[in-house]
C-alpha atoms as a PDB file:
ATOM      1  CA  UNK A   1      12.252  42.569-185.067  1.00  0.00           C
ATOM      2  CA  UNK A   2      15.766  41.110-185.527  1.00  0.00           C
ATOM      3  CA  UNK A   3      17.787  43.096-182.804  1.00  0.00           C
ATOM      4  CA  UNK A   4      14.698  41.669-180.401  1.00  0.00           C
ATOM      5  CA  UNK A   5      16.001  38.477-181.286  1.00  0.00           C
ATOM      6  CA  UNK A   6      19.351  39.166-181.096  1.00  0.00           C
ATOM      7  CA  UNK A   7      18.654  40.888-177.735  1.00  0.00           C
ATOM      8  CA  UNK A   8      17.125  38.072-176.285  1.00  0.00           C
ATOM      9  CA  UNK A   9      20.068  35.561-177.643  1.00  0.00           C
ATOM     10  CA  UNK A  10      22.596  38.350-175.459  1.00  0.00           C
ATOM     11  CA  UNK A  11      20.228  38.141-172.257  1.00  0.00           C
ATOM     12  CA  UNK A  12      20.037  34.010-172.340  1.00  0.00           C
ATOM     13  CA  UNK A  13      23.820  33.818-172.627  1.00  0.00           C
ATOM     14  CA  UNK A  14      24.074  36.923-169.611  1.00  0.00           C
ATOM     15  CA  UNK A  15      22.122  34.600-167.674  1.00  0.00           C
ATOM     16  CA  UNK A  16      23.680  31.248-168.527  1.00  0.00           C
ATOM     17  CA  UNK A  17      27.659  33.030-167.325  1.00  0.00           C
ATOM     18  CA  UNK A  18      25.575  34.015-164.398  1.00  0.00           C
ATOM     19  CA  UNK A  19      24.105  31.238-163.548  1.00  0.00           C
ATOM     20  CA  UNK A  20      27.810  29.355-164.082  1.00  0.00           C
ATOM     21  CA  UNK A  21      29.465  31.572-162.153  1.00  0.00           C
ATOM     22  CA  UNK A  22      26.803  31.293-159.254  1.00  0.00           C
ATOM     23  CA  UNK A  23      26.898  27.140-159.253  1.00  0.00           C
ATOM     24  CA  UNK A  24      30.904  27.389-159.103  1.00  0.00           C
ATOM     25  CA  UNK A  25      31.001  29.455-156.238  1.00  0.00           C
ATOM     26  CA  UNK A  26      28.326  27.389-154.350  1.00  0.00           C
ATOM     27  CA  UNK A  27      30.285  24.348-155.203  1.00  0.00           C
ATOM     28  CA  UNK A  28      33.669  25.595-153.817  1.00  0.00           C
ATOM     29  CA  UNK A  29      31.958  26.641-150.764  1.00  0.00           C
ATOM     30  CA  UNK A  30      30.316  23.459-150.170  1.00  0.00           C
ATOM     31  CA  UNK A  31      34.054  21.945-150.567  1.00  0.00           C
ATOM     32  CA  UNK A  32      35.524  24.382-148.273  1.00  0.00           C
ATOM     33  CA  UNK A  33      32.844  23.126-145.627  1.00  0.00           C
ATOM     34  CA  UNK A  34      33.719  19.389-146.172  1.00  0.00           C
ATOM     35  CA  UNK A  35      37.570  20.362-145.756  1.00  0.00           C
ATOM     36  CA  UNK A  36      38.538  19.345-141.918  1.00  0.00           C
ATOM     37  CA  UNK A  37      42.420  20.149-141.856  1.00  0.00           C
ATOM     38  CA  UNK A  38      42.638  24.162-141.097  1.00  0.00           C
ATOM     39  CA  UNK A  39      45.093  25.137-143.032  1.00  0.00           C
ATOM     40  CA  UNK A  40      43.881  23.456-146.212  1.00  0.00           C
ATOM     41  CA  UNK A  41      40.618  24.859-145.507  1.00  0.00           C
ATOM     42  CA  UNK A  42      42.540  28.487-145.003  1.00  0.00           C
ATOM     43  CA  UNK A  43      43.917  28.256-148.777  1.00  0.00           C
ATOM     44  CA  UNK A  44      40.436  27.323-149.863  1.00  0.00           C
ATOM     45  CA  UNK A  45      38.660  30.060-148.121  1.00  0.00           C
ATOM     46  CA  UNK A  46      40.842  32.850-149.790  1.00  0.00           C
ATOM     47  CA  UNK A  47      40.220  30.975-153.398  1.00  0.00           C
ATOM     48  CA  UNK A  48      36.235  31.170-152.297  1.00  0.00           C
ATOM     49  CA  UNK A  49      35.895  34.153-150.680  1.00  0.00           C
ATOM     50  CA  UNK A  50      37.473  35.764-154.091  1.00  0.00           C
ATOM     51  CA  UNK A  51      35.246  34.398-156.152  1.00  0.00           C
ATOM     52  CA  UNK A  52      32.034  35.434-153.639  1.00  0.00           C
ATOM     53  CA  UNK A  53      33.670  39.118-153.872  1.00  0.00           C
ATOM     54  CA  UNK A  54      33.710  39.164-157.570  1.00  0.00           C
ATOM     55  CA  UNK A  55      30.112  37.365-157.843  1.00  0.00           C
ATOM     56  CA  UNK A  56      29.090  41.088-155.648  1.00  0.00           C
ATOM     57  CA  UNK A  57      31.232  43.138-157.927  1.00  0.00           C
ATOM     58  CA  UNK A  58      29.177  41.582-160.619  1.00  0.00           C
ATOM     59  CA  UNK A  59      26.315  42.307-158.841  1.00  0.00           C
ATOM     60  CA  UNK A  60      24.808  38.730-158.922  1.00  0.00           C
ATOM     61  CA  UNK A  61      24.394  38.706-155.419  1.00  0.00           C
ATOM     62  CA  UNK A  62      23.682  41.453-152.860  1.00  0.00           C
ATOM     63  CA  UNK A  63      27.095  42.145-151.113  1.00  0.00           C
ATOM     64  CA  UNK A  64      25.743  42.234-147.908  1.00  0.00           C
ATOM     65  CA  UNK A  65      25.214  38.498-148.553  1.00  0.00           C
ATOM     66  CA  UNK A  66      28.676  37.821-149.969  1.00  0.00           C
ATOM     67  CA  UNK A  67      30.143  38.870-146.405  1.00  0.00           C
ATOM     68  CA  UNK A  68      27.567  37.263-144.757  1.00  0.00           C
ATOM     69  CA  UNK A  69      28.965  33.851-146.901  1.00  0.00           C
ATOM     70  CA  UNK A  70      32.092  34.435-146.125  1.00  0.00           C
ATOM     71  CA  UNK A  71      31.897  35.800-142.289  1.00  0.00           C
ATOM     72  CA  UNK A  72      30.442  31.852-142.328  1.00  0.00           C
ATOM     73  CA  UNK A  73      33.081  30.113-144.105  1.00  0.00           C
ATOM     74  CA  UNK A  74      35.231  31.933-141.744  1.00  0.00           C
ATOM     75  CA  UNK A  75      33.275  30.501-138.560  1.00  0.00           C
ATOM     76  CA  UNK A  76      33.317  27.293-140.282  1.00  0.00           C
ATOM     77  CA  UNK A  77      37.214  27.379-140.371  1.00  0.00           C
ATOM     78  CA  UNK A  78      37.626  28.157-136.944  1.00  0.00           C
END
């Protein structure tokens, strides 16, 4: 009964760094969007595009969709 408990403490706070981690990255992308200079927006898409590669290494998202965000971003930019 008590390592349930504990268990489900460890999966809540799993989820809430995912979750974090997630709303970051969504953030900085929509602020690499709003950016209009290109070289700005350059040094911001290599700051987001690292953190969509790590949110695929942690396997939060699919990383077919983390190059699909960034092949965007990179569209965006140019």
């Amino acid at each position: 009964m008590v390592s349930q408990k504990f268990d489900n403490r460890k999966n809540s706070k799993i989820t809430k760094t995912k979750k974090y981690f997630l709303k970051s990255t969504k953030t900085a992308i929509k602020k690499n969007k709003s950016v209009k200079d290109k070289k700005v927006a350059q040094q911001k898409y290599s700051f987001t595009s690292s953190l969509i590669d790590k949110l695929a290494k942690k396997k939060i998202i699919h990383k077919n969709k983390a190059n699909r965000l960034k092949r965007k971003l990179q569209n965006d930019i140019n």
